[in-house]
Structures are given as structure tokens and as C-alpha cells.
Protein backbone atom coordinates (compact mmCIF):
# COMPACT_ATOMS: atom_id res chain seq x y z
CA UNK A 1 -64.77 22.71 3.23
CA UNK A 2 -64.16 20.08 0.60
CA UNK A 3 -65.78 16.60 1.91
CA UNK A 4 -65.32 13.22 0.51
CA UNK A 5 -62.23 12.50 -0.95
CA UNK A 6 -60.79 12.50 -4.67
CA UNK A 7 -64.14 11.65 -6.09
CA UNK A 8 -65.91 14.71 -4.78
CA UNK A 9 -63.03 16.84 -5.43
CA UNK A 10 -63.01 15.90 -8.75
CA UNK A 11 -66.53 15.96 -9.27
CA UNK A 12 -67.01 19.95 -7.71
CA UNK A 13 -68.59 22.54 -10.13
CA UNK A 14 -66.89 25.43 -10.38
CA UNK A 15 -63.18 26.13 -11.55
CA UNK A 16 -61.68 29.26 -10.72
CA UNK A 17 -59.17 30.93 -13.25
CA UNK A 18 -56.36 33.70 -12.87
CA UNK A 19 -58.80 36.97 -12.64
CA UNK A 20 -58.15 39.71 -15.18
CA UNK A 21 -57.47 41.69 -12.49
CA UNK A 22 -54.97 40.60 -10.13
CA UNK A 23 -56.42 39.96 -6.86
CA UNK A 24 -54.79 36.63 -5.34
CA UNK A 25 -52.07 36.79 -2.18
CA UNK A 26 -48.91 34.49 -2.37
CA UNK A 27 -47.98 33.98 0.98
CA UNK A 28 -44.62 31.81 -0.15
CA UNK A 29 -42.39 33.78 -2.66
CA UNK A 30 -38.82 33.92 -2.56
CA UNK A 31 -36.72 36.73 -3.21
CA UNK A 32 -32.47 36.72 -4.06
CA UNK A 33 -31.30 40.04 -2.41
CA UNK A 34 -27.11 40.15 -3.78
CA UNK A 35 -25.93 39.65 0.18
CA UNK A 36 -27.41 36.36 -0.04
CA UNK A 37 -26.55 35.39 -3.30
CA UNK A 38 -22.89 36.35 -3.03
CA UNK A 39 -22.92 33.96 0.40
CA UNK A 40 -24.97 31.10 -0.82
CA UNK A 41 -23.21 30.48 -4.11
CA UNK A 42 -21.59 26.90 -4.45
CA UNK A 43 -24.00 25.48 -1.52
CA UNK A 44 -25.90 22.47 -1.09
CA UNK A 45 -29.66 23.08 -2.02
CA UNK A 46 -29.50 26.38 -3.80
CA UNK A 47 -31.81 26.18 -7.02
CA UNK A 48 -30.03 27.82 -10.30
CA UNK A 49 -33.81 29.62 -10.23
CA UNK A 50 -33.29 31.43 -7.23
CA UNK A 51 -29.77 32.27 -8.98
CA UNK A 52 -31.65 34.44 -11.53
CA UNK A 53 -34.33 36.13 -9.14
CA UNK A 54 -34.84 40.19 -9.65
CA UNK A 55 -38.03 42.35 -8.39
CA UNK A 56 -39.03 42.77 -12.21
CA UNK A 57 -38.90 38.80 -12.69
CA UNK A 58 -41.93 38.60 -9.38
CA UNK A 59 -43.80 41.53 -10.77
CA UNK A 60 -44.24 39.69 -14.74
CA UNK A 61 -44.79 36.60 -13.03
CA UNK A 62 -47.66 37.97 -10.10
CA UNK A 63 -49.14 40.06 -13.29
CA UNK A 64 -49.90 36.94 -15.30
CA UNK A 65 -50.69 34.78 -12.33
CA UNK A 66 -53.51 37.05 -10.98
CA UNK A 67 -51.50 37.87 -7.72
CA UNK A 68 -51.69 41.38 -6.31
CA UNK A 69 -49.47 40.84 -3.50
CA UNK A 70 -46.58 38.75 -2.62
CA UNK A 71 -44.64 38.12 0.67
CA UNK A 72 -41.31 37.64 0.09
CA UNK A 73 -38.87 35.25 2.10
CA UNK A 74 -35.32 33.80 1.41
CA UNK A 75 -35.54 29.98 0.93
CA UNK A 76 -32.89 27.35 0.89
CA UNK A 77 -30.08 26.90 1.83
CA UNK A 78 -31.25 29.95 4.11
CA UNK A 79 -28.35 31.79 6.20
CA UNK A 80 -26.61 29.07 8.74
CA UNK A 81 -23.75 27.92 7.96
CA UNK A 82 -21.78 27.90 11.10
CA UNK A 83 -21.06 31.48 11.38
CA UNK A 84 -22.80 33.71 13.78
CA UNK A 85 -21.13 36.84 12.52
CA UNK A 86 -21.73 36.20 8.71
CA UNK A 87 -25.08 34.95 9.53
CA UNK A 88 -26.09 38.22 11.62
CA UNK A 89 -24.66 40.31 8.53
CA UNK A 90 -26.58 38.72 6.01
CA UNK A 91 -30.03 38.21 7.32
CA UNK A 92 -29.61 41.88 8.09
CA UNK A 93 -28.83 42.92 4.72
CA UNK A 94 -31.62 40.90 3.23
CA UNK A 95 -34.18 42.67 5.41
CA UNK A 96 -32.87 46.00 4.59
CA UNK A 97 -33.09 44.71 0.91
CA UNK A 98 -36.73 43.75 1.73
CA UNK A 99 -37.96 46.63 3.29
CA UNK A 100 -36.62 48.65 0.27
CA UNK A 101 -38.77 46.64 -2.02
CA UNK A 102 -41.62 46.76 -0.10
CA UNK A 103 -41.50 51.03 0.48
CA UNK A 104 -41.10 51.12 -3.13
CA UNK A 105 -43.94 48.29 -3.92
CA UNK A 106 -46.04 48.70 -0.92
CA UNK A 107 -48.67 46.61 -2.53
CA UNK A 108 -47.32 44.30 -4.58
CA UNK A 109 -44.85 42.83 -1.95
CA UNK A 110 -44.80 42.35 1.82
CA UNK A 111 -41.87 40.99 4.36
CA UNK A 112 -41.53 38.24 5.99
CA UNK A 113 -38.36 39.25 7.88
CA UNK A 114 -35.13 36.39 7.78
CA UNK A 115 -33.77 35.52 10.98
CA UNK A 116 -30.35 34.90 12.07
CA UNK A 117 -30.99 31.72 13.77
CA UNK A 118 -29.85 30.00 15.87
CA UNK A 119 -27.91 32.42 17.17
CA UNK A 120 -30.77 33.47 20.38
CA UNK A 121 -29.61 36.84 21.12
CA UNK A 122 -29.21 38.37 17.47
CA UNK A 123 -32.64 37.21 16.66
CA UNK A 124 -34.40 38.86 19.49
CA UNK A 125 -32.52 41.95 17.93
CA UNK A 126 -33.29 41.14 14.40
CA UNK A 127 -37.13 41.22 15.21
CA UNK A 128 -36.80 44.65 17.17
CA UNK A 129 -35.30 46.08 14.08
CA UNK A 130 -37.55 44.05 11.76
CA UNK A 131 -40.90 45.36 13.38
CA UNK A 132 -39.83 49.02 15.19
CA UNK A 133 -37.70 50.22 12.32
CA UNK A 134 -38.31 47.98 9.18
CA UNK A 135 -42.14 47.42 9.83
CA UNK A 136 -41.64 43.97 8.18
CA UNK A 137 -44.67 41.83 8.15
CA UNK A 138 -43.65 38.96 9.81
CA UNK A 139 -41.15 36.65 10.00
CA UNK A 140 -39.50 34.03 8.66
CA UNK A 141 -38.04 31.28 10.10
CA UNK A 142 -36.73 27.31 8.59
CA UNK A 143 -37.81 24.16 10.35
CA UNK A 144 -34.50 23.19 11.71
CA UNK A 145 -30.61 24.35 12.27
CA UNK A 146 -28.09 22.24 11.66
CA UNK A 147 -29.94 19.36 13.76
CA UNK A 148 -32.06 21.20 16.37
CA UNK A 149 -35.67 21.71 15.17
CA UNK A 150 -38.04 24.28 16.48
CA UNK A 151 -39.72 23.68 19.51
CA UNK A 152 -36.48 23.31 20.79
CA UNK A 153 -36.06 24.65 24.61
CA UNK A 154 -33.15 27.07 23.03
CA UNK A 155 -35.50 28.99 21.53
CA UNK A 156 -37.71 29.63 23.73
CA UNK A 157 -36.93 33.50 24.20
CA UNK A 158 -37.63 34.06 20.71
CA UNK A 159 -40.83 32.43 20.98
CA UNK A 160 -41.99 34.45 23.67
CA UNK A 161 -40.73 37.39 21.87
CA UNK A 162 -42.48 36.41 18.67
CA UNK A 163 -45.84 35.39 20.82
CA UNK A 164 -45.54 39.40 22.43
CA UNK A 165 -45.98 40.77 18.96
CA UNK A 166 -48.33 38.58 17.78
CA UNK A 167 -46.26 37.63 15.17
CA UNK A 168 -47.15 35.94 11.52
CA UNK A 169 -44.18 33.21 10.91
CA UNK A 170 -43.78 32.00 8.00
CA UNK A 171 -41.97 28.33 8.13
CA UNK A 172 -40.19 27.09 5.49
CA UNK A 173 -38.79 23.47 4.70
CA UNK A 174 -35.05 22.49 5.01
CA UNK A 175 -33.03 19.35 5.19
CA UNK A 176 -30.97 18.89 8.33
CA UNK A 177 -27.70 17.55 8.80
CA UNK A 178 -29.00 13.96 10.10
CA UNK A 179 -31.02 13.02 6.44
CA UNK A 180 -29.43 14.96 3.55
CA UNK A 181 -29.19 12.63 1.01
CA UNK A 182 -30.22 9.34 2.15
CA UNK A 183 -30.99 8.01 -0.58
CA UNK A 184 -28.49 7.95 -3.79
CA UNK A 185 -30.44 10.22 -6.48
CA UNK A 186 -32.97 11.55 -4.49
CA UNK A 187 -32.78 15.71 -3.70
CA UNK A 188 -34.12 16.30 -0.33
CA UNK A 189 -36.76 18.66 -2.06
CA UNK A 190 -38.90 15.45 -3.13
CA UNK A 191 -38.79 14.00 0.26
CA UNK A 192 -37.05 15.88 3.07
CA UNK A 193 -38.52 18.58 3.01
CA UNK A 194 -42.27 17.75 4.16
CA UNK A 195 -40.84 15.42 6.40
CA UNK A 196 -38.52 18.06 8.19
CA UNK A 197 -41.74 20.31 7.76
CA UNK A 198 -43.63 17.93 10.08
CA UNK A 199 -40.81 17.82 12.39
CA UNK A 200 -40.69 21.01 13.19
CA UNK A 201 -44.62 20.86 13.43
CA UNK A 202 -44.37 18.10 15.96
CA UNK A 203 -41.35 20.12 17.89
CA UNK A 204 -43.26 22.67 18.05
CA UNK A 205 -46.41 21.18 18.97
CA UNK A 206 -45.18 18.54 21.57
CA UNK A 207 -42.98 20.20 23.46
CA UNK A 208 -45.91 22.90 24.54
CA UNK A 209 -44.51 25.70 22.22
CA UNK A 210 -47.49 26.41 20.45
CA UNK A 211 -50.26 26.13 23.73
CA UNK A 212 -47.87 28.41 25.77
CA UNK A 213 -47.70 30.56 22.69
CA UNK A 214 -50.96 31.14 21.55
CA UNK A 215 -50.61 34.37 19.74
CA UNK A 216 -48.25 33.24 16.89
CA UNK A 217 -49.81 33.00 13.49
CA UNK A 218 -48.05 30.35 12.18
CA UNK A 219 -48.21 29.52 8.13
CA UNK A 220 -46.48 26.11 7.48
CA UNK A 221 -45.31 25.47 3.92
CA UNK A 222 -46.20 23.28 1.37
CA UNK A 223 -49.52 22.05 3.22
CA UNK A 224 -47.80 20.51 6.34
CA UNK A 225 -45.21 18.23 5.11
CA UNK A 226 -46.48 15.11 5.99
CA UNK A 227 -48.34 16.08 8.69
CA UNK A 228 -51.72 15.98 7.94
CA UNK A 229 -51.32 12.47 6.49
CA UNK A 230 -49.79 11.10 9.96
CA UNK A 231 -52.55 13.28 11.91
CA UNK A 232 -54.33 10.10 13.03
CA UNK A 233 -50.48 8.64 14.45
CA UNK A 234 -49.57 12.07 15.81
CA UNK A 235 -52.80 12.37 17.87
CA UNK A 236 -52.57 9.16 19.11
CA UNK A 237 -48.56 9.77 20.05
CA UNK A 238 -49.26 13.23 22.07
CA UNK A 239 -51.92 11.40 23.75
CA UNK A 240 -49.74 9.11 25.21
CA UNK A 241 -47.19 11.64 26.63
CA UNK A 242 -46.63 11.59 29.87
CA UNK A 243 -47.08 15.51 30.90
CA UNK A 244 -49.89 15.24 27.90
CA UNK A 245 -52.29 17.99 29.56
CA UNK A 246 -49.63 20.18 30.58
CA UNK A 247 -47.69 20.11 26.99
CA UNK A 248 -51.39 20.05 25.30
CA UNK A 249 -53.74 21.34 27.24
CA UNK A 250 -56.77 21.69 24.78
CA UNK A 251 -55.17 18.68 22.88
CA UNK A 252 -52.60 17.94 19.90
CA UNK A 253 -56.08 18.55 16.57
CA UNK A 254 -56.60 21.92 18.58
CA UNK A 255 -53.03 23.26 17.98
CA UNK A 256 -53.18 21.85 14.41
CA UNK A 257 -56.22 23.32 13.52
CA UNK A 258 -55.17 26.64 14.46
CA UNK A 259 -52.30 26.95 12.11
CA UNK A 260 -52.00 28.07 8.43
CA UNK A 261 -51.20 26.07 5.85
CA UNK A 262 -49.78 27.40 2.01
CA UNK A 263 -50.39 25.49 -1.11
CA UNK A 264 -46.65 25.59 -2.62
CA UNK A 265 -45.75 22.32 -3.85
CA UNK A 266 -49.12 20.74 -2.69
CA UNK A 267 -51.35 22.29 -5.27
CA UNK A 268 -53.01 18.70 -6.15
CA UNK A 269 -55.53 16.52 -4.26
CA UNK A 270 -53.72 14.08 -3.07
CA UNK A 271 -51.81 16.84 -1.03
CA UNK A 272 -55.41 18.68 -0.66
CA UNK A 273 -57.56 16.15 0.38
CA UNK A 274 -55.50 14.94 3.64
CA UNK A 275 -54.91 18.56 5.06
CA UNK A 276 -58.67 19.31 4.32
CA UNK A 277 -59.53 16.23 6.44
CA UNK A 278 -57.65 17.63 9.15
CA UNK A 279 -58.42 21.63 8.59
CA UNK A 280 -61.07 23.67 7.17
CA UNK A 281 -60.41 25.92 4.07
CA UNK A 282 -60.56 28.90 6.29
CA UNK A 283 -56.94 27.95 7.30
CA UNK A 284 -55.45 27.58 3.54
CA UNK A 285 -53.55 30.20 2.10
CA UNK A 286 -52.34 30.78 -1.82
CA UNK A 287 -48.46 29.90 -2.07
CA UNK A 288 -46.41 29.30 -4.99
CA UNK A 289 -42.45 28.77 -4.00
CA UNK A 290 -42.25 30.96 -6.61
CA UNK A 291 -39.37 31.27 -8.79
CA UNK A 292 -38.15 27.43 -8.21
CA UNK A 293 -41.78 26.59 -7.59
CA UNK A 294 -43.15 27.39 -10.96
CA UNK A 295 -45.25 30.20 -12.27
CA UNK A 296 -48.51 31.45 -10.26
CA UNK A 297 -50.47 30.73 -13.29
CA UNK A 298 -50.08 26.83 -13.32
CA UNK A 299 -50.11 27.05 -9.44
CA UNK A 300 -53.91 28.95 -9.79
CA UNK A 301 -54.39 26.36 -12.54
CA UNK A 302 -53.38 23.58 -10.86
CA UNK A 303 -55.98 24.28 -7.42
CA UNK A 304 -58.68 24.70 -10.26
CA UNK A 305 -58.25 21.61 -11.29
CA UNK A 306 -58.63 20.37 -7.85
CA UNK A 307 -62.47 21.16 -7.81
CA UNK A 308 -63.28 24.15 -5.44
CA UNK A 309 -65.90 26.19 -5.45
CA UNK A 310 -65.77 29.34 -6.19
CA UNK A 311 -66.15 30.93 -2.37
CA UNK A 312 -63.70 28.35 -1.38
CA UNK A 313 -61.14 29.66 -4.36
CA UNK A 314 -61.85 33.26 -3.03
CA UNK A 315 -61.26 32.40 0.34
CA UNK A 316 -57.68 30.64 -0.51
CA UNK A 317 -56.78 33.11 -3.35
CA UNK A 318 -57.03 36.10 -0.85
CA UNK A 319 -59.77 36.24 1.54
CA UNK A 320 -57.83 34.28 4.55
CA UNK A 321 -54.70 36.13 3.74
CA UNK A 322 -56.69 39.32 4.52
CA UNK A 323 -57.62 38.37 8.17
CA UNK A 324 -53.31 38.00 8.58
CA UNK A 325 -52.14 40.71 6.55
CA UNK A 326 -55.13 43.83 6.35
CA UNK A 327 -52.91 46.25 4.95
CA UNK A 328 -53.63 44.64 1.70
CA UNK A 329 -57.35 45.32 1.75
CA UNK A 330 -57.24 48.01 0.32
């Protein structure tokens, strides 16, 4: 684990490059299957990026970034716009899409399944399919819906569903209804969406989803929003609830030291040195946000820069993805 702040980071020895060989694992990597496209055209918080997605596009990008695999997920403005039916079809249709990429790529691309929240019932379907008959991954959910957040009692089913299977959830950032916007100028993707990243962390966290739980795996993008920055306010506020040892039995640091965290969009120290004061690099996975998130290469060149050492570059590039996703040993 990195100790001491910028100065040390800066100061570490070794800088890791993109291997001539690919070898890295992008846990966050966003694909454009032409269901979703043909929906989300004209909406709030698509990126023109996303727009011009194809397999081909991943595969030259992965090749010069070092990666060897990438799990794919759809990304903003994700699938819920108010109707169930339409919602249903599409998340459907982009895990069919998937699943056809992945048979044909079986190493260079994994699945992390889209859901049709929050519709309840067609998402305890969608994850039957997704496992028994797709053999997705995981899955892939957004922090919030409309204005309910996970953690949220109305999901509870799927929860217990997802903790059954022992599931690996991706989480991805969105901007709710309540703070799109709020300030003239400003995109929610500077600002919104590590803050609604650390609201679904604290949903999830405080309302005893993840201690009743225990057997998700879940990855939180972009290094936890703002979470590990607030981690000395959060533990202090889930200390003071009032069903505290019921909610958190082994206490709020346990649940967040448990969890996975991606480096998309937080590939600097500033974003690095917080989450490492709260986690150890064991719990840091290799993320892009690739296509809107830039290239893999100046992602890998980017957490050089940062000052790891080398076992600690291994560990993020691909050696922690391993322990969630084995089939990629190979």
C-alpha cells in the first residue's frame, strides 16, 4: 500500500508502462450495442463518444493500451426513462448483444450484464437469464433511478438475489433527477457523478444492505466518488445511528474496506491518495471509462505517473481482477 501522501507518491521508484504484451484487465469499459443507441439518441448525458463505439474501436484501443481483457457495461444515460416495457426490451437486447461479443471474444471481453431497473420483478428475471443462459459475468447496475438510490428497501429482492449468486456488480455513476444541472455550465460528469457515486455507497452501506449481503462483490467506479475523502464524516455519521449495530454490525470502515474500487476518472493522486488511506491496493482495480474516458494508454500512463511500485502496478493492472474474474487466468 502506498503510505504518506503526495510526497511519497511522487517520490516511489518504479513506473510501470503498457507491457508489450497485453496483460492488464479494464474492469470499466463501455460498449454501444444499436438497441441502445437507437433509444438513447437525443438524451441528456449521452457522450458523442459512446455515439461512435464498435467492437473493433475496444480491440485497437485494449491492443495499444496493454489490456487483454475488458468488461463491458452500458454507461449513461443507462436504460430508465420511465418505461418499464422499453426498458425490459432494451437491457435485454444489450445483453444478448454482449454475450455475442463475448462467445466470439471470450478473452478479450467479459459481461457485466445491464439491468432493467427499477422495475423489481424484470430484474430478478434479467439475472436468471443473464447467469443460466447468457453466463454473463456480473452485473451492472447505476447508483440511482430517477431519485431512489440503492440501498433502497425496494430493492431488496434483487439484492438477495444478487447476494445468492455471489454476484460481481459493477456500479456506475449517474445524475439523478434532484441535482442535474445545478450549477449553470457545469455537466454533472465533473461533479455529480462521484457525489451520486457516494450516495449510493452510503445507501447501500447505511441502510444494512451490504452487512446483510455479504457475498456481493461490489466494484464502485471512479475510486468512490467522494467517498473516501468524507470517510472520516461518514464513520462518524453511521456511528451515531440509532439501530448502528444492527445496520453495521462489524462497523461502517469494515463494509468499505471490503469493496472494489476502479481507477476511471481517478487515475491521479489526489484521487489515489484518499482511497489508499481508506483501502489497501489489494482492493483497486484497472478502469478506464473507456471510449468517453480516454485511451488505456494515457490511463496506464497516467497511474505511472502516480508512483507505484511495480508489484503494486501488477496487482492493479490484473492481479486483483483475477481473484473476481478467474476465467481470465488463463
Amino acid at each position: 500500500m502506498i503510505a504518506g501522501g503526495l510526497a511519497a507518491l511522487a517520490a516511489s521508484g518504479a513506473r510501470a508502462q503498457a507491457p508489450a504484451k497485453p496483460q492488464r484487465i479494464d474492469v470499466h469499459h463501455h460498449f454501444a450495442p444499436p438497441a441502445w443507441l437507437a433509444e438513447v439518441k437525443g438524451r441528456e448525458m449521452l457522450q458523442r463518444a459512446n455515439t461512435e463505439w464498435t467492437p473493433q474501436r475496444s480491440i485497437e484501443d485494449m491492443d495499444k493500451g496493454g489490456v487483454a481483457s475488458a468488461m463491458i457495461s452500458i454507461t449513461n444515460p443507462g436504460l430508465w426513462f420511465g418505461d418499464k416495457e422499453v426498458t425490459r426490451r432494451v437491457a435485454r437486447a444489450c445483453n444478448e448483444y454482449g454475450a455475442k461479443l463475448v462467445q466470439d471474444q471470450p478473452r478479450r471481453f467479459g459481461l457485466f450484464a445491464a439491468m432493467p431497473l427499477p422495475d423489481v420483478d424484470a430484474t430478478l428475471k434479467e439475472i436468471e437469464y443473464a447467469y443460466d443462459t447468457l453466463k454473463a459475468d456480473g452485473v451492472h447496475l447505476f447508483t440511482s433511478y430517477g431519485d431512489v438510490w440503492l440501498g433502497n428497501a425496494a430493492f431488496e429482492p434483487v439484492m438477495a438475489e444478487l447476494n445468492r449468486r455471489k454476484a460481481l456488480v459493477h456500479v456506475h455513476p449517474t445524475a439523478a433527477n434532484c441535482c442535474k444541472n445545478l450549477v449553470p455550465d457545469v455537466p454533472p460528469g465533473i461533479m455529480e457523478y462521484g457525489t451520486d457515486t457516494t450516495r449510493a455507497i452510503l445507501g447501500v452501506t447505511f441502510s444494512g444492505t451490504a452487512a446483510r449481503y455479504p457475498d456481493i462483490k461490489f466494484i464502485w467506479s471512479h475510486a468512490g466518488g467522494t467517498a473516501p475523502f468524507l470517510a472520516g464524516r461518514i464513520e462518524r455519521g453511521a456511528a451515531a445511528l440509532k439501530d448502528h449495530d444492527k445496520r453495521l454490525p462489524n462497523g461502517i470502515l469494515h463494509e468499505l474496506r471490503k469493496f472494489h474500487y476502479d481507477t476511471a476518472g481517478a487515475a491521479n493522486a489526489g484521487a489515489l491518495v484518499s482511497l489508499l488511506k481508506l483501502v489497501s491496493v489489494a482492493q483497486v482495480l484497472f478502469g478506464t471509462d473507456f471510449p468517453p474516458g480516454g485511451s488505456s494508454a494515457d490511463v496506464a500512463k497516467s497511474l505511472a505517473a502516480v508512483g507505484f511500485s511495480e508489484a503494486d502496478m501488477r496487482a492493479i493492472d490484473r492481479d486483483n481482477a483475477l481473484k473476481l474474474l478467474p476465467r481470465f487466468a488463463a
